[in-house]
C-alpha atoms as a PDB file:
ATOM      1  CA  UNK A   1    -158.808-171.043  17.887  1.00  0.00           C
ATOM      2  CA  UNK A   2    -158.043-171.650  14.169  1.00  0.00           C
ATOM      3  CA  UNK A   3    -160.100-169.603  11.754  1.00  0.00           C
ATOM      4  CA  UNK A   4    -159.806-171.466   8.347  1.00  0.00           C
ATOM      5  CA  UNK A   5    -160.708-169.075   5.220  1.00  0.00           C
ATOM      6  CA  UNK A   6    -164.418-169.928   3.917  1.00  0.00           C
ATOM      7  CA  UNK A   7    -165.192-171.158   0.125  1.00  0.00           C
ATOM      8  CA  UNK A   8    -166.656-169.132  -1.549  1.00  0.00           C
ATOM      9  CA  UNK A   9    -168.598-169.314  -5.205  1.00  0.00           C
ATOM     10  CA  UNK A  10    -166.410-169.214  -7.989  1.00  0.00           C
ATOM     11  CA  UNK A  11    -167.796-165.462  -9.568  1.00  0.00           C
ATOM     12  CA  UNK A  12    -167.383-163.829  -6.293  1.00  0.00           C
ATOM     13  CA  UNK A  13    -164.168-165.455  -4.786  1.00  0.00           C
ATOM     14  CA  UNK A  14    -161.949-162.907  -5.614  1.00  0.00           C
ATOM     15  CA  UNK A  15    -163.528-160.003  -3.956  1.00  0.00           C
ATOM     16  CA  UNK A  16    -165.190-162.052  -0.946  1.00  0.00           C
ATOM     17  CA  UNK A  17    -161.728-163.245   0.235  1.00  0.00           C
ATOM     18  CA  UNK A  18    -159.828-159.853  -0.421  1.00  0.00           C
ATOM     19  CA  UNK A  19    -162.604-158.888   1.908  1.00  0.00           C
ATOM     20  CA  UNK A  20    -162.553-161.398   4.412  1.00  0.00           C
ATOM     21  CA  UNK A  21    -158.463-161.481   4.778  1.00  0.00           C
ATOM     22  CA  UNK A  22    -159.068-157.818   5.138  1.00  0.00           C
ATOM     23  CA  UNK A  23    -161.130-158.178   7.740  1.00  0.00           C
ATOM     24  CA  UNK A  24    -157.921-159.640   9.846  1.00  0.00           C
ATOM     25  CA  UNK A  25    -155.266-157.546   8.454  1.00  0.00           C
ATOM     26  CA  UNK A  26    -157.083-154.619   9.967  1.00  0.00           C
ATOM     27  CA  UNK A  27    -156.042-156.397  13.369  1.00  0.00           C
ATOM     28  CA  UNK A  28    -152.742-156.349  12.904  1.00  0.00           C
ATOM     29  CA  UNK A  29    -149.959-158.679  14.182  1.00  0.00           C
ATOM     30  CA  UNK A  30    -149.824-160.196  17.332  1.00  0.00           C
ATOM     31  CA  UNK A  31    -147.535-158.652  19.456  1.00  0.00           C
ATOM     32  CA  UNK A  32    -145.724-160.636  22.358  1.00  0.00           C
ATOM     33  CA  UNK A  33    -148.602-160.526  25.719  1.00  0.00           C
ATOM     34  CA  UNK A  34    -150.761-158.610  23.529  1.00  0.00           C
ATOM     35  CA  UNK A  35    -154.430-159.731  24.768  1.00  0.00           C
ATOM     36  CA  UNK A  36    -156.547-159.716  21.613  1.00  0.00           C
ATOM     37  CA  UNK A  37    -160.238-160.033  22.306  1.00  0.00           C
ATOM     38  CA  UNK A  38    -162.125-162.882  21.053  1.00  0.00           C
ATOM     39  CA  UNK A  39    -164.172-162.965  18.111  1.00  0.00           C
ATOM     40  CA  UNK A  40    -167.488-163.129  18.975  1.00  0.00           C
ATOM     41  CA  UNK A  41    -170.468-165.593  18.637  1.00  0.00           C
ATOM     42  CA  UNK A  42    -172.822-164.273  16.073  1.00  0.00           C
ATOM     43  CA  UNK A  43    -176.664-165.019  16.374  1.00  0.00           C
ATOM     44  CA  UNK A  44    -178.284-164.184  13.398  1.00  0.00           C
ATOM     45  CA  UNK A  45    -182.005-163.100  14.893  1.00  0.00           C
ATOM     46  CA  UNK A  46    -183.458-162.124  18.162  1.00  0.00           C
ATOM     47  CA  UNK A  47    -184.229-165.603  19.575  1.00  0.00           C
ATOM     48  CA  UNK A  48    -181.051-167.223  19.258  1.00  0.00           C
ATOM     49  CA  UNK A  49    -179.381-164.132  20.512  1.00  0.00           C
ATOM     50  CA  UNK A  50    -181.514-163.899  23.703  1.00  0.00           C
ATOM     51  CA  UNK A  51    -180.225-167.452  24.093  1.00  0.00           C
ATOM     52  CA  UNK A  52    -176.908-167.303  23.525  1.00  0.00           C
ATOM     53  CA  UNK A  53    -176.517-163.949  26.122  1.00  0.00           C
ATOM     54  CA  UNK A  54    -178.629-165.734  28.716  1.00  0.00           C
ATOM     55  CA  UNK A  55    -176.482-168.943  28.259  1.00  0.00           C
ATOM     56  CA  UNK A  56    -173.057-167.273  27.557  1.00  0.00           C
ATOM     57  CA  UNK A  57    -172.854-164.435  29.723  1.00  0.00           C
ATOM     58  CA  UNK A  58    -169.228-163.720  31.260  1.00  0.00           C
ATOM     59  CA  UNK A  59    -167.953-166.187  29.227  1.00  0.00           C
ATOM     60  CA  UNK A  60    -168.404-164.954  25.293  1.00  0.00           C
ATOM     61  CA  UNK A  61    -169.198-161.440  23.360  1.00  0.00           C
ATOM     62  CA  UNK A  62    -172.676-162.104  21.617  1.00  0.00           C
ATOM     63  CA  UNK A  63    -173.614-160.221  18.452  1.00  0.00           C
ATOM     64  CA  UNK A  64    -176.504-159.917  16.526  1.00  0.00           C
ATOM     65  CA  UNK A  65    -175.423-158.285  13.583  1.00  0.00           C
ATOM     66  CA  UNK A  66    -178.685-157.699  12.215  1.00  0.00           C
ATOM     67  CA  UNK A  67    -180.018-153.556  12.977  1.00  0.00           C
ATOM     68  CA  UNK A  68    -182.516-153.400  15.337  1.00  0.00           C
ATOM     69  CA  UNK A  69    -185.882-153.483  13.970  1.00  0.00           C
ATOM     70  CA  UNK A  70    -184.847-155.498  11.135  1.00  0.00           C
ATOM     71  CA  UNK A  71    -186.118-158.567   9.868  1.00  0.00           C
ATOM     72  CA  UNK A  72    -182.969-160.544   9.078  1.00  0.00           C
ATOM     73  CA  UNK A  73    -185.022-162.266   6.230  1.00  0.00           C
ATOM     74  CA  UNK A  74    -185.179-159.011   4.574  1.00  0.00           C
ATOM     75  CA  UNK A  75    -181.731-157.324   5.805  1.00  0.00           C
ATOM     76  CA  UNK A  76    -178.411-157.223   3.077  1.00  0.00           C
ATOM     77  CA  UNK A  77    -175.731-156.398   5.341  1.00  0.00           C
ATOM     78  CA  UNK A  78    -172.548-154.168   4.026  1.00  0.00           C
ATOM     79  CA  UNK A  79    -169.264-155.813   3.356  1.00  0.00           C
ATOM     80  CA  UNK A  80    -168.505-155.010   7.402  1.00  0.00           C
ATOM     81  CA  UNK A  81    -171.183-156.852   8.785  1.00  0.00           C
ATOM     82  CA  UNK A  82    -170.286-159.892   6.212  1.00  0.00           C
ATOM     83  CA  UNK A  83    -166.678-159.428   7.657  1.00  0.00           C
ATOM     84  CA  UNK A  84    -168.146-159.161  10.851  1.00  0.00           C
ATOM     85  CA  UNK A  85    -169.640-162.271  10.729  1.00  0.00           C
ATOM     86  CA  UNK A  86    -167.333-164.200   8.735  1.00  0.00           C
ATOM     87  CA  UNK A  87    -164.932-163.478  11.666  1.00  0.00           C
ATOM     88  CA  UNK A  88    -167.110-165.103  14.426  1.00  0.00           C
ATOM     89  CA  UNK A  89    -165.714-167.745  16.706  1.00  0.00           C
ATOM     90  CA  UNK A  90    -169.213-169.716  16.742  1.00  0.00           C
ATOM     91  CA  UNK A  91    -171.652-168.526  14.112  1.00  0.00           C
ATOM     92  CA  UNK A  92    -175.258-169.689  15.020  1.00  0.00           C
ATOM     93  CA  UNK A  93    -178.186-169.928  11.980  1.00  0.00           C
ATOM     94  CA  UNK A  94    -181.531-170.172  11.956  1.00  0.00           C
ATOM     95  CA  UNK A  95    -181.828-173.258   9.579  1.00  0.00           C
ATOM     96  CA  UNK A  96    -179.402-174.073   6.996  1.00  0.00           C
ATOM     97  CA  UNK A  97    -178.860-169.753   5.909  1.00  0.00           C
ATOM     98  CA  UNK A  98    -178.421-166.875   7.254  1.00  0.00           C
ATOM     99  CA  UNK A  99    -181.191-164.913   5.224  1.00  0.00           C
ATOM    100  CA  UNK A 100    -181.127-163.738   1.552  1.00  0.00           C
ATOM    101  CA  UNK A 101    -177.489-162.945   1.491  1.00  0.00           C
ATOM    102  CA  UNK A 102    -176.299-166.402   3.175  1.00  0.00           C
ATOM    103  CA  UNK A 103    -176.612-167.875  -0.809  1.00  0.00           C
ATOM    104  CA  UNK A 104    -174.276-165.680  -2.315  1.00  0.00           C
ATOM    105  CA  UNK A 105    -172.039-164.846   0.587  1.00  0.00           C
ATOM    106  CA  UNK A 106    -169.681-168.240   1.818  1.00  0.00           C
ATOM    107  CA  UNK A 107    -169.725-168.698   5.624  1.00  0.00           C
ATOM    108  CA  UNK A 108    -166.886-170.791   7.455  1.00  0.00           C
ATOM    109  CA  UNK A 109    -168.649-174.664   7.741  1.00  0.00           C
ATOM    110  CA  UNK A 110    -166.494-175.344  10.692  1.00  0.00           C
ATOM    111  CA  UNK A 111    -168.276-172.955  12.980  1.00  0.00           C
ATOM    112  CA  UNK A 112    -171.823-172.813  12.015  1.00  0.00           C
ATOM    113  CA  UNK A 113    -174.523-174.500  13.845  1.00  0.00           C
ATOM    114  CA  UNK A 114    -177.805-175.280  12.336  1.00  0.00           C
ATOM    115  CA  UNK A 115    -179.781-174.671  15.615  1.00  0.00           C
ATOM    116  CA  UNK A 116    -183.039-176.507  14.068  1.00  0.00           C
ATOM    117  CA  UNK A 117    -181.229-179.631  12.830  1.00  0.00           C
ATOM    118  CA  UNK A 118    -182.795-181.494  15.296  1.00  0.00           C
ATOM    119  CA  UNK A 119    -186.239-179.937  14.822  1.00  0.00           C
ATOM    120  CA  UNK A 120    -186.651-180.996  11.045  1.00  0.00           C
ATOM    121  CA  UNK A 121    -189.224-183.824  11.643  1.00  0.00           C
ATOM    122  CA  UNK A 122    -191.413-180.634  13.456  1.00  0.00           C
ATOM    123  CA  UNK A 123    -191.634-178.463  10.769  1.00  0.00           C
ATOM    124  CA  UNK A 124    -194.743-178.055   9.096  1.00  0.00           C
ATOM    125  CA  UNK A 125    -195.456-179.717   5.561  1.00  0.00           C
ATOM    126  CA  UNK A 126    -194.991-176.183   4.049  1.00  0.00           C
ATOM    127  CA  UNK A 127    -195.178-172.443   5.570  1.00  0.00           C
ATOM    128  CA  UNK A 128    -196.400-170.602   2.564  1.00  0.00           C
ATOM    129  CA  UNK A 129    -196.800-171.806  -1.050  1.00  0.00           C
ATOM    130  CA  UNK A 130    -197.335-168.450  -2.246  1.00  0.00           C
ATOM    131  CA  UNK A 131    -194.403-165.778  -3.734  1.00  0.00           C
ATOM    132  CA  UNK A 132    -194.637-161.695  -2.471  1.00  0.00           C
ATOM    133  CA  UNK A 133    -192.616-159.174  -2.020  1.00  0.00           C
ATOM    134  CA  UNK A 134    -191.421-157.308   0.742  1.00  0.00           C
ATOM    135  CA  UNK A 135    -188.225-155.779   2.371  1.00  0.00           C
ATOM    136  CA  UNK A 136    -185.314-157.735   0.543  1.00  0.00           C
ATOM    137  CA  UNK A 137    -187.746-158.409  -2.088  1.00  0.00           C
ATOM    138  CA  UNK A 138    -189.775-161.495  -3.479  1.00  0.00           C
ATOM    139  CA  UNK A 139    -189.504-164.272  -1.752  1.00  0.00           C
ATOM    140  CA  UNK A 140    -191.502-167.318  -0.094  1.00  0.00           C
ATOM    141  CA  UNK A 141    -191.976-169.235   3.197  1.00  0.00           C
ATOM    142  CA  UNK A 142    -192.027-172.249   2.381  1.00  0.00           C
ATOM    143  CA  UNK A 143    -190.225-174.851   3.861  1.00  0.00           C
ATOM    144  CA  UNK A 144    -187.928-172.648   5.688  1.00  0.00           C
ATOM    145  CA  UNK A 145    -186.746-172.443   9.037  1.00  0.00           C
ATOM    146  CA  UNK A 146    -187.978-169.003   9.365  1.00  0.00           C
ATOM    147  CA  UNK A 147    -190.040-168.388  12.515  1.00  0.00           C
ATOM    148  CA  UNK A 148    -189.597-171.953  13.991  1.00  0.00           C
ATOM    149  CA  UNK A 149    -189.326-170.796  17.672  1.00  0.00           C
ATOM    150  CA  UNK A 150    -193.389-170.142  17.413  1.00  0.00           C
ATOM    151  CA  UNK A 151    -193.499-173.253  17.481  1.00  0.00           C
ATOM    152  CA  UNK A 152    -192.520-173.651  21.261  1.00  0.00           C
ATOM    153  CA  UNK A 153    -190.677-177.422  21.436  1.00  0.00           C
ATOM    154  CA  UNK A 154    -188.531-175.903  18.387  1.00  0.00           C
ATOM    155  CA  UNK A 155    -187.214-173.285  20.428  1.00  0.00           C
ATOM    156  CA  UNK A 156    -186.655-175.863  23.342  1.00  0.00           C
ATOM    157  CA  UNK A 157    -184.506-177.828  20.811  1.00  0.00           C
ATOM    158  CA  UNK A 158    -182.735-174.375  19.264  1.00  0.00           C
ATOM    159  CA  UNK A 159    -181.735-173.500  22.687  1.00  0.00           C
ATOM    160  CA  UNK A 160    -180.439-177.183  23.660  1.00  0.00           C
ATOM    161  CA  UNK A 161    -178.273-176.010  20.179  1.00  0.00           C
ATOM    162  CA  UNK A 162    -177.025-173.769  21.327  1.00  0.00           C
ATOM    163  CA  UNK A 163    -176.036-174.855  24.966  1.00  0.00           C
ATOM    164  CA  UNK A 164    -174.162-177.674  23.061  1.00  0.00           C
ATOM    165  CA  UNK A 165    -172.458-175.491  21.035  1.00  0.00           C
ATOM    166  CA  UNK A 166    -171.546-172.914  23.797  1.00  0.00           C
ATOM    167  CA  UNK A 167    -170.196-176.230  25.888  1.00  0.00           C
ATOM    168  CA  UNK A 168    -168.005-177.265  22.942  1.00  0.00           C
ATOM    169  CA  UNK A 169    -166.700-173.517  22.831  1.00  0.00           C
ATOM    170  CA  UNK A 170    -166.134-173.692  26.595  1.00  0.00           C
ATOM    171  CA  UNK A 171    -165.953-176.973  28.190  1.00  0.00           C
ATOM    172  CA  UNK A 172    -164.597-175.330  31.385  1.00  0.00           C
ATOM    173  CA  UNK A 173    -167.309-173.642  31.941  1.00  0.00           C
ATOM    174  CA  UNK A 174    -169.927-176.605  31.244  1.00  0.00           C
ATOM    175  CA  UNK A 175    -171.355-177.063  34.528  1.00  0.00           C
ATOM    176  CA  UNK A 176    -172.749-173.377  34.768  1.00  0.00           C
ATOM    177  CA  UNK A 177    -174.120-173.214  31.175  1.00  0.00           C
ATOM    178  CA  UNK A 178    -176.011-176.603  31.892  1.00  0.00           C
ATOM    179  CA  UNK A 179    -177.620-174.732  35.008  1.00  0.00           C
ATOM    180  CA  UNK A 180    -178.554-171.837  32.673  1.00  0.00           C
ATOM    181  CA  UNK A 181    -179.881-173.972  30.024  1.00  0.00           C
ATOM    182  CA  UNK A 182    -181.715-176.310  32.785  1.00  0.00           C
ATOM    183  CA  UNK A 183    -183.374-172.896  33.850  1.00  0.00           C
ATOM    184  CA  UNK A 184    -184.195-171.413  30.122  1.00  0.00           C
ATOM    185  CA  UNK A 185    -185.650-174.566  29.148  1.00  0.00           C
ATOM    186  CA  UNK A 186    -187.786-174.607  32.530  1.00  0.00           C
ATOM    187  CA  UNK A 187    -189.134-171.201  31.285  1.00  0.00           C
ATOM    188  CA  UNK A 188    -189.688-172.385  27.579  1.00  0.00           C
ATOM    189  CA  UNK A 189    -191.409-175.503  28.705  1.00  0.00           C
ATOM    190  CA  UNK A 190    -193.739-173.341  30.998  1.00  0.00           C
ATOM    191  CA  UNK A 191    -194.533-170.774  28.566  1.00  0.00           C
ATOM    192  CA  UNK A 192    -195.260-173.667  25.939  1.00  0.00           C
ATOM    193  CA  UNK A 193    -197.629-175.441  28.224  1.00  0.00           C
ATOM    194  CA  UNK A 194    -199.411-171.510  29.165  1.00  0.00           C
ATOM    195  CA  UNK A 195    -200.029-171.263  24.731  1.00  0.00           C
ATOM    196  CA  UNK A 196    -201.304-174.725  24.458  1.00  0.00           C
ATOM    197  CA  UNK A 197    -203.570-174.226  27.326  1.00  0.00           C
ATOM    198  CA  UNK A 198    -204.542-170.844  25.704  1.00  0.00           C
ATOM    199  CA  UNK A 199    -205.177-171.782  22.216  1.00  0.00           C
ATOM    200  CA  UNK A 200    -206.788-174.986  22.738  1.00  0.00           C
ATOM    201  CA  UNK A 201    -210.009-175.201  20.725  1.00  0.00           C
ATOM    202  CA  UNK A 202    -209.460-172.091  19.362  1.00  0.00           C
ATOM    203  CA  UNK A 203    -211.278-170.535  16.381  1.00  0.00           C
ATOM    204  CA  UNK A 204    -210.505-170.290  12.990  1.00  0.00           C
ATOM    205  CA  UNK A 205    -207.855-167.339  12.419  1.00  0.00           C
ATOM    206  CA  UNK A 206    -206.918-165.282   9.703  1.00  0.00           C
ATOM    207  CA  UNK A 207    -203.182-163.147   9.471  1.00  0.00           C
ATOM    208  CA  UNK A 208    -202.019-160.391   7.569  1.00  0.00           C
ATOM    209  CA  UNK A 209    -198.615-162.244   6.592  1.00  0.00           C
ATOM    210  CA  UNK A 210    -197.654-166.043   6.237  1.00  0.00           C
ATOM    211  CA  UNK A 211    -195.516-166.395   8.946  1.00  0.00           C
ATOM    212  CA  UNK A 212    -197.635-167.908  11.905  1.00  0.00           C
ATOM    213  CA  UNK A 213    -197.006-171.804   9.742  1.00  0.00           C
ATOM    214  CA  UNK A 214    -194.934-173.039  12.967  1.00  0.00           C
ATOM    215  CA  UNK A 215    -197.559-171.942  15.415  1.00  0.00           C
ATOM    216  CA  UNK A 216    -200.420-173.445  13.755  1.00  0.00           C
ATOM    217  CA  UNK A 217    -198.547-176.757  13.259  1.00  0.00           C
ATOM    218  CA  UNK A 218    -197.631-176.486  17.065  1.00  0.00           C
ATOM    219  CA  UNK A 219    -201.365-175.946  17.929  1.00  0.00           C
ATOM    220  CA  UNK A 220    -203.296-177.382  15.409  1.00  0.00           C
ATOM    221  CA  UNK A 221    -204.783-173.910  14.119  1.00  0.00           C
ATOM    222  CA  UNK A 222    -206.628-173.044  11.364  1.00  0.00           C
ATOM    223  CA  UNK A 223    -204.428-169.948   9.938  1.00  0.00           C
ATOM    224  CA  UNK A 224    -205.149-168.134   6.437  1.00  0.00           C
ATOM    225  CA  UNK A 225    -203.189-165.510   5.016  1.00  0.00           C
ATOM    226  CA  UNK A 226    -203.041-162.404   2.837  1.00  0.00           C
ATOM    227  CA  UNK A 227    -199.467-160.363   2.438  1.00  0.00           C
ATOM    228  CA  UNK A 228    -200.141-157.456   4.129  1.00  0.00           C
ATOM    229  CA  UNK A 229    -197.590-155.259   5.718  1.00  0.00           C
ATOM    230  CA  UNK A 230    -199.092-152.826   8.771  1.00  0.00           C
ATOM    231  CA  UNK A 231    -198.045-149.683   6.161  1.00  0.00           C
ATOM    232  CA  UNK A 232    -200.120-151.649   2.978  1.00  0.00           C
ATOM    233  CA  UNK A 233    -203.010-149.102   2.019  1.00  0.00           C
ATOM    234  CA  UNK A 234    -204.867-151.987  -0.157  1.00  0.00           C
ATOM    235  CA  UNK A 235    -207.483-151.198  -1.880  1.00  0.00           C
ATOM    236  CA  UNK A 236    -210.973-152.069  -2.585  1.00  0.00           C
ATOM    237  CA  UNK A 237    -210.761-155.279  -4.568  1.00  0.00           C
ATOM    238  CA  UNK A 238    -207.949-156.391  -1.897  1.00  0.00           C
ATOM    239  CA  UNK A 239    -210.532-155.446   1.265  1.00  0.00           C
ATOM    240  CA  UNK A 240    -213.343-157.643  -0.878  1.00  0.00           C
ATOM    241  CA  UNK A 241    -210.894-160.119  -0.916  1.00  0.00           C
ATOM    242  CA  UNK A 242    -210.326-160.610   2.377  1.00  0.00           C
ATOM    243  CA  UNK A 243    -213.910-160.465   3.328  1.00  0.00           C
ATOM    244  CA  UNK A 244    -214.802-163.247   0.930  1.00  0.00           C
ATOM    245  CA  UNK A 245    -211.818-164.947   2.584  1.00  0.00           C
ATOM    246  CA  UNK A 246    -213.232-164.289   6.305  1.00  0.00           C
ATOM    247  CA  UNK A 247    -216.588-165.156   4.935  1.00  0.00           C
ATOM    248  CA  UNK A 248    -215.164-168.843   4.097  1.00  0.00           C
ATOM    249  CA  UNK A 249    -213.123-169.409   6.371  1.00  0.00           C
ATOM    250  CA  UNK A 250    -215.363-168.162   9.491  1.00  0.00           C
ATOM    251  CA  UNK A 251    -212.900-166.286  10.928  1.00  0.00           C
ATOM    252  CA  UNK A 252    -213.281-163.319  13.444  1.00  0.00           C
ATOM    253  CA  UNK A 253    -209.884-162.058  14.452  1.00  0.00           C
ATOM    254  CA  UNK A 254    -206.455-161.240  12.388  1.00  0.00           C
ATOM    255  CA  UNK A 255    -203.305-161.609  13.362  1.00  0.00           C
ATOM    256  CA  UNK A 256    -200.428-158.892  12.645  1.00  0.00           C
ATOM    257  CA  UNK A 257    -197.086-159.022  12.465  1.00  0.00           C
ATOM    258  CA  UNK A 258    -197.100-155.274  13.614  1.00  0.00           C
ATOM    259  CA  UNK A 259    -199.502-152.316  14.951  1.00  0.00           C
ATOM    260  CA  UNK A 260    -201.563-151.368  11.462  1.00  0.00           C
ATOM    261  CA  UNK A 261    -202.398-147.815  10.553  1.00  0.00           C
ATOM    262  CA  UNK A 262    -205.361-146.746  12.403  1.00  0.00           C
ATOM    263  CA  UNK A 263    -207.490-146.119   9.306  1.00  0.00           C
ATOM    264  CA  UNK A 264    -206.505-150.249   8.436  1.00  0.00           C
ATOM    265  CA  UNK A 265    -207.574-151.169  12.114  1.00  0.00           C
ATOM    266  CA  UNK A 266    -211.061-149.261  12.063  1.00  0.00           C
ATOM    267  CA  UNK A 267    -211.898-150.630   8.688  1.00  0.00           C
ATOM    268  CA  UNK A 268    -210.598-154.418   9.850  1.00  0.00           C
ATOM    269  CA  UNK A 269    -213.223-153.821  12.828  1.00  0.00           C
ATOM    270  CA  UNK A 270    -215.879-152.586  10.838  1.00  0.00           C
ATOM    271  CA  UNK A 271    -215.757-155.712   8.832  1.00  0.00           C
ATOM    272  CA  UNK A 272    -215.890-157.304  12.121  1.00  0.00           C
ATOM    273  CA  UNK A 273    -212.267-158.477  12.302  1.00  0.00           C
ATOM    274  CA  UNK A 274    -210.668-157.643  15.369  1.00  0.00           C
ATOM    275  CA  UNK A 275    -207.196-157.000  15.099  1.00  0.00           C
ATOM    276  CA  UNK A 276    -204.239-158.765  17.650  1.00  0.00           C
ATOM    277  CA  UNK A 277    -201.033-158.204  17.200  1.00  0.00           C
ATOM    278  CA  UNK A 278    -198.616-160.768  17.414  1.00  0.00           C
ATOM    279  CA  UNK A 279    -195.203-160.385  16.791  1.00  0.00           C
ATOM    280  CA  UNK A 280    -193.089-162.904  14.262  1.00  0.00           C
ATOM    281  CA  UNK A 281    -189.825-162.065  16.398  1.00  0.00           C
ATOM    282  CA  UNK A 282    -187.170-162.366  14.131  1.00  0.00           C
ATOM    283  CA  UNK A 283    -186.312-158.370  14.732  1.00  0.00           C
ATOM    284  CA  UNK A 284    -184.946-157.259  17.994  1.00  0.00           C
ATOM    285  CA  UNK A 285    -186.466-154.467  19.552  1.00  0.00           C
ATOM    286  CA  UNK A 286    -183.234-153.837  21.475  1.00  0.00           C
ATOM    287  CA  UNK A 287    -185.154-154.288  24.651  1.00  0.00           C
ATOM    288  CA  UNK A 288    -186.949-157.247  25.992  1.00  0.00           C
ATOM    289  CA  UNK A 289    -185.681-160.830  25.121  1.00  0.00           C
ATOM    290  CA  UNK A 290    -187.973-163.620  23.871  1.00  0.00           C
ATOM    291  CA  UNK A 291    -189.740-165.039  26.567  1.00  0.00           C
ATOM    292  CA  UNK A 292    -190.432-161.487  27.353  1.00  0.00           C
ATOM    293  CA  UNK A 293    -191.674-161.091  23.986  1.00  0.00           C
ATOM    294  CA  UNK A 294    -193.344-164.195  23.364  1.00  0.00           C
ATOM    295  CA  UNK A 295    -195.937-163.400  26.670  1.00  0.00           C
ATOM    296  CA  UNK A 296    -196.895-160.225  25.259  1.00  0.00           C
ATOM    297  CA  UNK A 297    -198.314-162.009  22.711  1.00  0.00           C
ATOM    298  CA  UNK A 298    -199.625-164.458  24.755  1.00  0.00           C
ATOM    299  CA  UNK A 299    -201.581-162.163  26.728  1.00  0.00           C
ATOM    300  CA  UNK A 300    -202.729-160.237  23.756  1.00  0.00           C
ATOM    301  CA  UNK A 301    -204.177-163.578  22.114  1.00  0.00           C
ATOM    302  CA  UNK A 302    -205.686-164.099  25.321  1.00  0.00           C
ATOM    303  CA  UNK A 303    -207.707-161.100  25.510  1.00  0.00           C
ATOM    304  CA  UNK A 304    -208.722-161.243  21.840  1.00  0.00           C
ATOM    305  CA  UNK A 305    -209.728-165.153  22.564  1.00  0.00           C
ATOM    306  CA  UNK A 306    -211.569-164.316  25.973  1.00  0.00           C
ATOM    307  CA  UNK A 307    -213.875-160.940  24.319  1.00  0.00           C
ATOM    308  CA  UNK A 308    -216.942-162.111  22.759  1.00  0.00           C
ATOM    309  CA  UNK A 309    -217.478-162.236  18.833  1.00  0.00           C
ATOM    310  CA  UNK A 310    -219.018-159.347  16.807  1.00  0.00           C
ATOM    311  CA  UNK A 311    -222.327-161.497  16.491  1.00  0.00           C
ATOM    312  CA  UNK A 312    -222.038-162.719  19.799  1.00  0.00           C
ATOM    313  CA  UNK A 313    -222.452-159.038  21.030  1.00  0.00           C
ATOM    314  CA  UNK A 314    -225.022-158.172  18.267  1.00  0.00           C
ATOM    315  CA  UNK A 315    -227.098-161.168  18.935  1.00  0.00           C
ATOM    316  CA  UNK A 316    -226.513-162.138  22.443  1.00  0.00           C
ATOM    317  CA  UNK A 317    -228.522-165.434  23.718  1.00  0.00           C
ATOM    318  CA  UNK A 318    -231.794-164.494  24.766  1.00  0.00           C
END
C-alpha cells in the first residue's frame, strides 16, 4: 500500500517530516521474502477502537494510541506516538481532528476517515458555549464531534464508517466484516432502543462537565452544567452556585464523568443531589469495550431514575 508523505504547516515542516521519514528509516530496507508487518489501523478513542477490533479481527492490527485512562481530548502524544500514527495504514478520527494536537501536527488525507461525516445533520446546535480548563488545557465543546457515540444512531453511523472503511482496506474479506457489522449494529440498535425506553420523560438533570450535549439531543433532556472534575475541591461560592442552579432548574440528580471524592458525594447528597456516574467514554479502561461500557451506565441511570426524590421520601403522599 503506498504511504504518501503528509503536508505539513509551513513553521513545523522541517522537523515533522525529518520525523515522520524517520519513522520508516528505522524499518529498514526491504529485503528479498522479508515479511514486513502491516502498519496498523489507528483509532483514536475507545469507541472506534472497540469497533474496529470487533470488525477487523484476524484481518488488521488495531491501535489506540491514546494511554489508557486518557482522554484523547486532553492527551499530547510524544513524537513516537505522532510517528506512530502518521504511519497507519487506515487512520480513523472522531470528527474532522484527532484532539488538540491534530491542528498543529499534519496527518496523511488519503487514509483518514471522518467516522461522523455522515452524522453532521445529528449533532446538536452546540455542546458547550462556555471556555474551561482541564487536562490539555482551555478549551470548549462546542460544535465538536467529541462524545457523539452518546448519542446512540451516531455510533450506528460511526461504526457503518468504519465497516466501509475496513471493506475498502480488505475487499476479500467483505462478506465476514458485513456479518460482524450486521451483528454490532444489531447490538447498538438494541441498546439504543433500552436508553430511549429508559430516559423517556425523564427529569430535569444537572452534570458536573459539558459533555452529555449528544445524549440530551438524542433524548430530548434537559442537561445543565458546571466544570467540575471528580478531584475539584470547589468552594463555597462554587457549592452556592450550583444550588441556585439546581434550585432553577429543578433538578435532583448529577451526572459525573467519574466517581467524585467522597467528601464531594456526601455534600452533593446533602444538598439533595444524588450523584450517578456516567461515563463520557472517550478513555479506555483497557478492559470492557463500549457496549459493555455504555450498559453500565445504563443501569446506573436506571437505578438513580427508578429511587424516589429527596422530597418524595421526606414528604411521601399521605
Amino acid at each position: 500500500m503506498s504511504l504518501d508523505p503528509p503536508t505539513f504547516p509551513r513553521a513545523l515542516r522541517p522537523a515533522a517530516l525529518s520525523l515522520f521519514l524517520a519513522a520508516f528509516a528505522c524499518e529498514g530496507p526491504s529485503a528479498p521474502g522479508r515479511d514486513i508487518p502491516e502498519p496498523p489501523v489507528v483509532a483514536v478513542n475507545m469507541p472506534l477502537s472497540d469497533f474496529a477490533r470487533r470488525l477487523g479481527e484476524g484481518l488488521v492490527e488495531v491501535e489506540n494510541p491514546t494511554p489508557i485512562g486518557e482522554d484523547p481530548q486532553d492527551w499530547m502524544p510524544d513524537e513516537a506516538a505522532v510517528a506512530r500514527v502518521q504511519q497507519a495504514t487506515l487512520i480513523l478520527l472522531q470528527g474532522d481532528g484527532a484532539g488538540p494536537w491534530g491542528d498543529v501536527v499534519a496527518l496523511p488525507a488519503s487514509r483518514i476517515v471522518d467516522t461522523t461525516a455522515e452524522a453532521r445533520e445529528r449533532f446538536p446546535a452546540t455542546t458547550s458555549s462556555a471556555r474551561h480548563r482541564h487536562g490539555g488545557g482551555e478549551h470548549d465543546h462546542a460544535a465538536t464531534a467529541a462524545q457523539a457515540w452518546l448519542d446512540l444512531e451516531i455510533a450506528r453511523l460511526q461504526a457503518r464508517s468504519v465497516r466501509d472503511a475496513l471493506v475498502r482496506l480488505r475487499p476479500q474479506s467483505e462478506a465476514q466484516i458485513d456479518a460482524r457489522w450486521r451483528t454490532l449494529d444489531q447490538d447498538l440498535a438494541a441498546l439504543d432502543e433500552q436508553f430511549r425506553e429508559a430516559l423517556r420523560g425523564a427529569p430535569p438533570l444537572l452534570a458536573s462537565h459539558p459533555v452529555y450535549g449528544f445524549l440530551a439531543n438524542a433524548h430530548g433532556l434537559s442537561i445543565e452544567s458546571v466544570h467540575w472534575e471528580p478531584e475539584d475541591e470547589p468552594d463555597d461560592d462554587a457549592f452556592a452556585e450550583l444550588a441556585a442552579l439546581r434550585d432553577a432548574h429543578g433538578a435532583s440528580l448529577m451526572l459525573w464523568e467519574a466517581e467524585p471524592r467522597p467528601a464531594m458525594r456526601r455534600r452533593l447528597e446533602e444538598m439533595g443531589l444524588r450523584v450517578v456516574v456516567f461515563e463520557p467514554l472517550a478513555a479506555s479502561d483497557g478492559e470492557r469495550g463500549f457496549i459493555e461500557s455504555m450498559q453500565g451506565n445504563l443501569a446506573r441511570i436506571r437505578e438513580a431514575l427508578a429511587a424516589p426524590s429527596s422530597s418524595e421520601t421526606e414528604h411521601p403522599d399521605e
